[in-house]
PDB file of N, CA and C in Angstrom:
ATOM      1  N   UNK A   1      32.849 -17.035 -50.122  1.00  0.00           N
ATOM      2  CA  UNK A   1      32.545 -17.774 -51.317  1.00  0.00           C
ATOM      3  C   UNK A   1      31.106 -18.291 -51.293  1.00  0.00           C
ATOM      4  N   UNK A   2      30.473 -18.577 -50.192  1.00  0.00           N
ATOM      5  CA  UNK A   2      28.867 -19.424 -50.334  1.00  0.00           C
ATOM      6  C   UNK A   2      28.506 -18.430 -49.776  1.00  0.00           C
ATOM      7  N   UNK A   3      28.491 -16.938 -49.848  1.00  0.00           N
ATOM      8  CA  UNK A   3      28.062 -15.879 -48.856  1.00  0.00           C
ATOM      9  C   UNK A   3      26.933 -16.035 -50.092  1.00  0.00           C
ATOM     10  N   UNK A   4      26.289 -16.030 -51.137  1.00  0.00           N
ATOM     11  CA  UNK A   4      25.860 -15.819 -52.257  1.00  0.00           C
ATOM     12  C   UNK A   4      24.670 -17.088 -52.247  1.00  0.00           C
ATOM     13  N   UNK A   5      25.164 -17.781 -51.455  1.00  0.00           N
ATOM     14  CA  UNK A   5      24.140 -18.978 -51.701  1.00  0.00           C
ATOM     15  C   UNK A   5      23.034 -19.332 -50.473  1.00  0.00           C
ATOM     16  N   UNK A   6      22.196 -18.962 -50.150  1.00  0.00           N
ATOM     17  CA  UNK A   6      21.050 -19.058 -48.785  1.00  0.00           C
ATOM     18  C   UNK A   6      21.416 -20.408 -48.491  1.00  0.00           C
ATOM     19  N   UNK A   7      20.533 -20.091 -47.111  1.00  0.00           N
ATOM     20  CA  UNK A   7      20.750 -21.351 -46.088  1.00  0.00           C
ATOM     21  C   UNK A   7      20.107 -22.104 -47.104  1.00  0.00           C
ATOM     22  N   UNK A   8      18.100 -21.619 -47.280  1.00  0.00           N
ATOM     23  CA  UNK A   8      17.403 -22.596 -48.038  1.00  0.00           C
ATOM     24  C   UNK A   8      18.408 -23.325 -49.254  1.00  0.00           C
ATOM     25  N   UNK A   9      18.695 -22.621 -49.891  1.00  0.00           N
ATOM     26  CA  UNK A   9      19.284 -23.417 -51.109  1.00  0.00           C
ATOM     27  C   UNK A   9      20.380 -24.788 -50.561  1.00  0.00           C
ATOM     28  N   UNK A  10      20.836 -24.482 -49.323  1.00  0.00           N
ATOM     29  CA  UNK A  10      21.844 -25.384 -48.718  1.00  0.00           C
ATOM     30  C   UNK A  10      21.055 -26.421 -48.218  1.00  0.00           C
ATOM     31  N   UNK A  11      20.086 -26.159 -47.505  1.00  0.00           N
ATOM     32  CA  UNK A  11      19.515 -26.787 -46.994  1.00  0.00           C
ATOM     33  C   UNK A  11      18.644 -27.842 -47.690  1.00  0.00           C
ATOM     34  N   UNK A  12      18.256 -27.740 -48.922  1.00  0.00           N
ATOM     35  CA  UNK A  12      18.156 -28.246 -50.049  1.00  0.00           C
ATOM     36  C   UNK A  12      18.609 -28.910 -50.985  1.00  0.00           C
ATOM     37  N   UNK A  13      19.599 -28.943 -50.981  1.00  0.00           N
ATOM     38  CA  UNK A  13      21.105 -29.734 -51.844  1.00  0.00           C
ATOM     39  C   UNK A  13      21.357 -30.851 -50.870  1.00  0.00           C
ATOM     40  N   UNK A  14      21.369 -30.253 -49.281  1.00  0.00           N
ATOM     41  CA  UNK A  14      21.404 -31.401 -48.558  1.00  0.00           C
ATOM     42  C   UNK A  14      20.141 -32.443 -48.308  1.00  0.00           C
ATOM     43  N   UNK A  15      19.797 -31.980 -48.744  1.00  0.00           N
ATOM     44  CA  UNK A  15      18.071 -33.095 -48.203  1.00  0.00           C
ATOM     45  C   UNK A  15      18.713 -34.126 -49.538  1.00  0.00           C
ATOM     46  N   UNK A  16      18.535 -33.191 -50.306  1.00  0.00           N
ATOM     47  CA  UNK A  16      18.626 -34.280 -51.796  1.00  0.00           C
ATOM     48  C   UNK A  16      19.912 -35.140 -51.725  1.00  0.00           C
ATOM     49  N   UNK A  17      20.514 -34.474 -51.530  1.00  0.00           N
ATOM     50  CA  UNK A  17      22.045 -35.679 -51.422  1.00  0.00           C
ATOM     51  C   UNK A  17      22.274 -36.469 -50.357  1.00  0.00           C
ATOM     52  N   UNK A  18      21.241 -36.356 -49.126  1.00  0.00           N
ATOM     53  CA  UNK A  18      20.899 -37.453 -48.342  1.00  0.00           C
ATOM     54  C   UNK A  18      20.342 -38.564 -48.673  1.00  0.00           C
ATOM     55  N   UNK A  19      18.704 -37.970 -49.262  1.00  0.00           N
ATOM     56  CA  UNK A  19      18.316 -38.670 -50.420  1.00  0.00           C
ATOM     57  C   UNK A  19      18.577 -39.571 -50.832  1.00  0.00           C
ATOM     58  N   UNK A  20      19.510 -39.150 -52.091  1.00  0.00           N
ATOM     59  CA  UNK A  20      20.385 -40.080 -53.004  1.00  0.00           C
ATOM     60  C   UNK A  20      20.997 -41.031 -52.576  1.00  0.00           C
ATOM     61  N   UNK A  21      21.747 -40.764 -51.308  1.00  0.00           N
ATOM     62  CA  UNK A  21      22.494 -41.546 -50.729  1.00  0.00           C
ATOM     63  C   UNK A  21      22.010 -42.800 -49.916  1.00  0.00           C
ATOM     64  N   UNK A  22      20.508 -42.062 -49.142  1.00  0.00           N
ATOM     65  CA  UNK A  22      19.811 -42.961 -48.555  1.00  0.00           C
ATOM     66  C   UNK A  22      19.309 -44.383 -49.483  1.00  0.00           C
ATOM     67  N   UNK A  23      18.971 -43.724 -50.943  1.00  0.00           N
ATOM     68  CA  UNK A  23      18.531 -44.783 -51.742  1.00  0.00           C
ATOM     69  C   UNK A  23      19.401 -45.838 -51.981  1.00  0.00           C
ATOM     70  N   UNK A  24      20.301 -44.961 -52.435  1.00  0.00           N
ATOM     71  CA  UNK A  24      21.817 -45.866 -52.819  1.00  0.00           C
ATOM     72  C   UNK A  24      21.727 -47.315 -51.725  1.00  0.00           C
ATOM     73  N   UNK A  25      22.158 -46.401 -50.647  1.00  0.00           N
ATOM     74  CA  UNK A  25      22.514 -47.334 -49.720  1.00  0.00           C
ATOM     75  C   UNK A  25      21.309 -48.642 -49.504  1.00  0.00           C
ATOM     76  N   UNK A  26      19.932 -48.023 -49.793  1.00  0.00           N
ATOM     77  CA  UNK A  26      19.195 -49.285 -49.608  1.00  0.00           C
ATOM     78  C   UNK A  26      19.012 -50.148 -51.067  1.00  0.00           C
ATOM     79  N   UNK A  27      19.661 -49.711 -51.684  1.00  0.00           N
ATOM     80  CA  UNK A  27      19.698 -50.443 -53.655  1.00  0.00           C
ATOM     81  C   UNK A  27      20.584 -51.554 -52.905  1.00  0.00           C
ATOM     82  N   UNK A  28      21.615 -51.132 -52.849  1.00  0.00           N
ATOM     83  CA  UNK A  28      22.900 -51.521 -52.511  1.00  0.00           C
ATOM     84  C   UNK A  28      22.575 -52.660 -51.420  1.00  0.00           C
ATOM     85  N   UNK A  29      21.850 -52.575 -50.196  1.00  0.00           N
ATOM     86  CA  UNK A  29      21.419 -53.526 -49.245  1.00  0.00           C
ATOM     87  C   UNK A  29      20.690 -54.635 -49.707  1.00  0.00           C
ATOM     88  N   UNK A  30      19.530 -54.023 -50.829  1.00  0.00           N
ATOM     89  CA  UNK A  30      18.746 -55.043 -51.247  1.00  0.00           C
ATOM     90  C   UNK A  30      19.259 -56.183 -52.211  1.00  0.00           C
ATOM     91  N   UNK A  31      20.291 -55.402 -52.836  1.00  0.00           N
ATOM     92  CA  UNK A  31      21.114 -56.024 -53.885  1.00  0.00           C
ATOM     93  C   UNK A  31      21.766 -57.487 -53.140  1.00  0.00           C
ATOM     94  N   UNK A  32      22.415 -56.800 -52.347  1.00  0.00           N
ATOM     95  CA  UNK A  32      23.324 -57.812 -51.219  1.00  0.00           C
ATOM     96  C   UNK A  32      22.325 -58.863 -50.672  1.00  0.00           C
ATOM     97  N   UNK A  33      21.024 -58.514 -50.476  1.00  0.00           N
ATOM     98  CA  UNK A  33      19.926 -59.637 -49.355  1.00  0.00           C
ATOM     99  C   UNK A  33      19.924 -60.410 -50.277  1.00  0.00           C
ATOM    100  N   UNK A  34      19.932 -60.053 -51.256  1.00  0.00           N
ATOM    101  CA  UNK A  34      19.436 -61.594 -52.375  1.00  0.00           C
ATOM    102  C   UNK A  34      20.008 -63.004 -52.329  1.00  0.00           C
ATOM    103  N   UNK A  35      19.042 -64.010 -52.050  1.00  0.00           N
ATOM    104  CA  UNK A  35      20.418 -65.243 -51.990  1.00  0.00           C
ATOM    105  C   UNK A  35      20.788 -66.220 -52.683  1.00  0.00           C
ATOM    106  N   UNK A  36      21.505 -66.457 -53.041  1.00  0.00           N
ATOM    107  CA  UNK A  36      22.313 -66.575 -53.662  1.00  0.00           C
ATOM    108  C   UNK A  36      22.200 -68.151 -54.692  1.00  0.00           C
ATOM    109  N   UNK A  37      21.550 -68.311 -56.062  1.00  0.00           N
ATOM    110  CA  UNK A  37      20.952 -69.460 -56.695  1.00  0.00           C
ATOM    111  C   UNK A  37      22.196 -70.848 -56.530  1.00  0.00           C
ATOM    112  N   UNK A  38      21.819 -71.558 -56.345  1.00  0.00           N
ATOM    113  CA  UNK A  38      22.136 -73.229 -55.955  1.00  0.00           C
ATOM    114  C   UNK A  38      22.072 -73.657 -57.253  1.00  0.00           C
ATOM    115  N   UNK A  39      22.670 -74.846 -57.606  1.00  0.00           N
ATOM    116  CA  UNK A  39      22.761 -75.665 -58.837  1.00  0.00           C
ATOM    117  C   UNK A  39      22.121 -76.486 -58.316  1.00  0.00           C
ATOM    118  N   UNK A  40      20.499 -76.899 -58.586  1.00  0.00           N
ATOM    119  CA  UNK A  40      20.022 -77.804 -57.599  1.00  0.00           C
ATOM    120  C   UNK A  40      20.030 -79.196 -58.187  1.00  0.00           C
ATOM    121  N   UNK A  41      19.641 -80.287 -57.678  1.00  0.00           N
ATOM    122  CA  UNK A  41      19.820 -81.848 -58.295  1.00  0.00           C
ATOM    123  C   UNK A  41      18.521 -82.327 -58.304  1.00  0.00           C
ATOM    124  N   UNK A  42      18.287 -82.173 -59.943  1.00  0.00           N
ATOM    125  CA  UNK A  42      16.750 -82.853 -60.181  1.00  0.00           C
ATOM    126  C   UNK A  42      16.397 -84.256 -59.580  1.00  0.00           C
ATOM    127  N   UNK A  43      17.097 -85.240 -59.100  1.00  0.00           N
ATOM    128  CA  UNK A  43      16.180 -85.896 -58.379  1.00  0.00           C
ATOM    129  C   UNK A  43      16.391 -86.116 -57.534  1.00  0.00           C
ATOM    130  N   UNK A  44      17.369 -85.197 -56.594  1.00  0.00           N
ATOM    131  CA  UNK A  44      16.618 -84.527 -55.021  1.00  0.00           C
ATOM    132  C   UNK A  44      15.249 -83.880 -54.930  1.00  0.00           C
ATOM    133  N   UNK A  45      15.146 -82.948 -56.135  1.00  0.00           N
ATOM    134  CA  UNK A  45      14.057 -82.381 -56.088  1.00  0.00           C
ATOM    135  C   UNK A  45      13.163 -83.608 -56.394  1.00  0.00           C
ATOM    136  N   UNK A  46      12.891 -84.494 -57.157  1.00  0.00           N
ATOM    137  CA  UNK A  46      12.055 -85.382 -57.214  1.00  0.00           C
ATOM    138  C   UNK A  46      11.376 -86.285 -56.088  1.00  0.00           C
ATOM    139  N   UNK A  47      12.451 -86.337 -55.532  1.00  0.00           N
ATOM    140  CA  UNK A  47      12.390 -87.782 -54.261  1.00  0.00           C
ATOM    141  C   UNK A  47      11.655 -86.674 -52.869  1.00  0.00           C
ATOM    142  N   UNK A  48      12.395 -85.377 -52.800  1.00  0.00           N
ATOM    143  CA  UNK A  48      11.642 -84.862 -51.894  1.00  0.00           C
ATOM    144  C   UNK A  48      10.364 -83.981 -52.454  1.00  0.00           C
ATOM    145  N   UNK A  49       9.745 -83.698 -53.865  1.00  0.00           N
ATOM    146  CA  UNK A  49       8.084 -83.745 -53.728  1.00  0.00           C
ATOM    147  C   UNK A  49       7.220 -84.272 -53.195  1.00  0.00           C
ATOM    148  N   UNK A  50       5.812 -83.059 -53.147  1.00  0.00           N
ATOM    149  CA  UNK A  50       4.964 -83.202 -52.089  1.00  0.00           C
ATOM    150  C   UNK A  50       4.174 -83.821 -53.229  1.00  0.00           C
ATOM    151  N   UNK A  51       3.968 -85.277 -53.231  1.00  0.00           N
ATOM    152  CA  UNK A  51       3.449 -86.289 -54.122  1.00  0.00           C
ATOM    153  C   UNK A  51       1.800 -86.036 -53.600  1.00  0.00           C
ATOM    154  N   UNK A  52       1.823 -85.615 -52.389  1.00  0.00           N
ATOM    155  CA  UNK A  52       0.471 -85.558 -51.886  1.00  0.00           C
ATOM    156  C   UNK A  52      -0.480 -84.523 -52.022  1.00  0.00           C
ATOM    157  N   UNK A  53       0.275 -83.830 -52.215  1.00  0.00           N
ATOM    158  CA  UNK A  53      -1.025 -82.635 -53.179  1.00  0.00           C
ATOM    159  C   UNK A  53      -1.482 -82.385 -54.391  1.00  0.00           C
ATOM    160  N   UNK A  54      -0.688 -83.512 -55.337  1.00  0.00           N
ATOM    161  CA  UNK A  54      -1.090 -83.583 -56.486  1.00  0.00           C
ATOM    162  C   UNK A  54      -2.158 -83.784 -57.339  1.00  0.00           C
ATOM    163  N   UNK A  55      -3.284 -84.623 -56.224  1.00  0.00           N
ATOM    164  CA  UNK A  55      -4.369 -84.918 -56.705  1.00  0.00           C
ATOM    165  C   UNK A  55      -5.172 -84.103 -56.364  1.00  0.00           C
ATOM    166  N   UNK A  56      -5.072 -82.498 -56.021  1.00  0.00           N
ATOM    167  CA  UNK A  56      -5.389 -80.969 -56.489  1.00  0.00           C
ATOM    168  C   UNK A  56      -5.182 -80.841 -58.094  1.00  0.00           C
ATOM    169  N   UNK A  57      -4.053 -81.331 -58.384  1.00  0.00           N
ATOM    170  CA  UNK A  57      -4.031 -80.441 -59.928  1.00  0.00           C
ATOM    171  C   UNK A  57      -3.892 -81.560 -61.008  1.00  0.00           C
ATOM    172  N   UNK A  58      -3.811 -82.819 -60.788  1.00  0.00           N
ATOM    173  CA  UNK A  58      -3.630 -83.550 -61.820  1.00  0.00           C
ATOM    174  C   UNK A  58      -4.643 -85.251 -61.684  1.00  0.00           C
ATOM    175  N   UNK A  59      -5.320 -85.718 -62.414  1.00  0.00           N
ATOM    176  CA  UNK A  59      -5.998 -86.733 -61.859  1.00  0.00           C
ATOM    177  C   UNK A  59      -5.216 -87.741 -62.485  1.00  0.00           C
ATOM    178  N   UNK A  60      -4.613 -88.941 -61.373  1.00  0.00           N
ATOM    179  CA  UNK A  60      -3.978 -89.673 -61.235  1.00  0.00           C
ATOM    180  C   UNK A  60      -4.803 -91.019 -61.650  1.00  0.00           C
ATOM    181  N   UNK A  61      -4.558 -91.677 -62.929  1.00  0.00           N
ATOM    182  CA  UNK A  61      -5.260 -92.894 -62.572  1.00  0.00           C
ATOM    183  C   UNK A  61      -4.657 -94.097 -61.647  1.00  0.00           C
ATOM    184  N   UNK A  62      -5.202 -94.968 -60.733  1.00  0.00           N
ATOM    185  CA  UNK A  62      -4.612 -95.425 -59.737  1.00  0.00           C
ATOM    186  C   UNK A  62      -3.861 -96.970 -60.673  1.00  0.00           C
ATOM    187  N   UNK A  63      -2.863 -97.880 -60.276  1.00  0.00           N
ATOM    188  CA  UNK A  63      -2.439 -98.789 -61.045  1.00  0.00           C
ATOM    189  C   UNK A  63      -1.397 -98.446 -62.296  1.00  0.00           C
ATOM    190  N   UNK A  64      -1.176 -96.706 -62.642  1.00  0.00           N
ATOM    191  CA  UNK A  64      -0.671 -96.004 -63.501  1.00  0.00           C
ATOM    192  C   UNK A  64       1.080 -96.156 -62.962  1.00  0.00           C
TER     193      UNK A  64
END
């Protein structure tokens, strides 16, 4: 039945469907690494800002 079909051509179908599979499998891995979003609590986030680098981007008047 595959007497009709060369090695090359076999050998070829298999690269590619390794391929495919190889990708798959790393879609599939990367998919999974992702982690996973938190409902976070705005003033946790508040209380732990870095208050100290701010006067990089915003000018603070002092007594404010």
């Amino acid at each position: 039945m595959l007497e009709g079909i060369g090695l090359d051509t076999t050998m070829l179908w298999a690269a590619i469907g390794f391929s495919a599979l190889g990708l798959g499998a790393g879609a599939y891995m990367f998919y999974r690494a992702r982690p996973a979003t938190e409902n976070a609590d705005v003033s946790d986030i508040v209380k732990s800002a870095p208050y100290h680098r701010v006067h990089n981007d915003l000018k603070i008047k002092s007594g404010s």
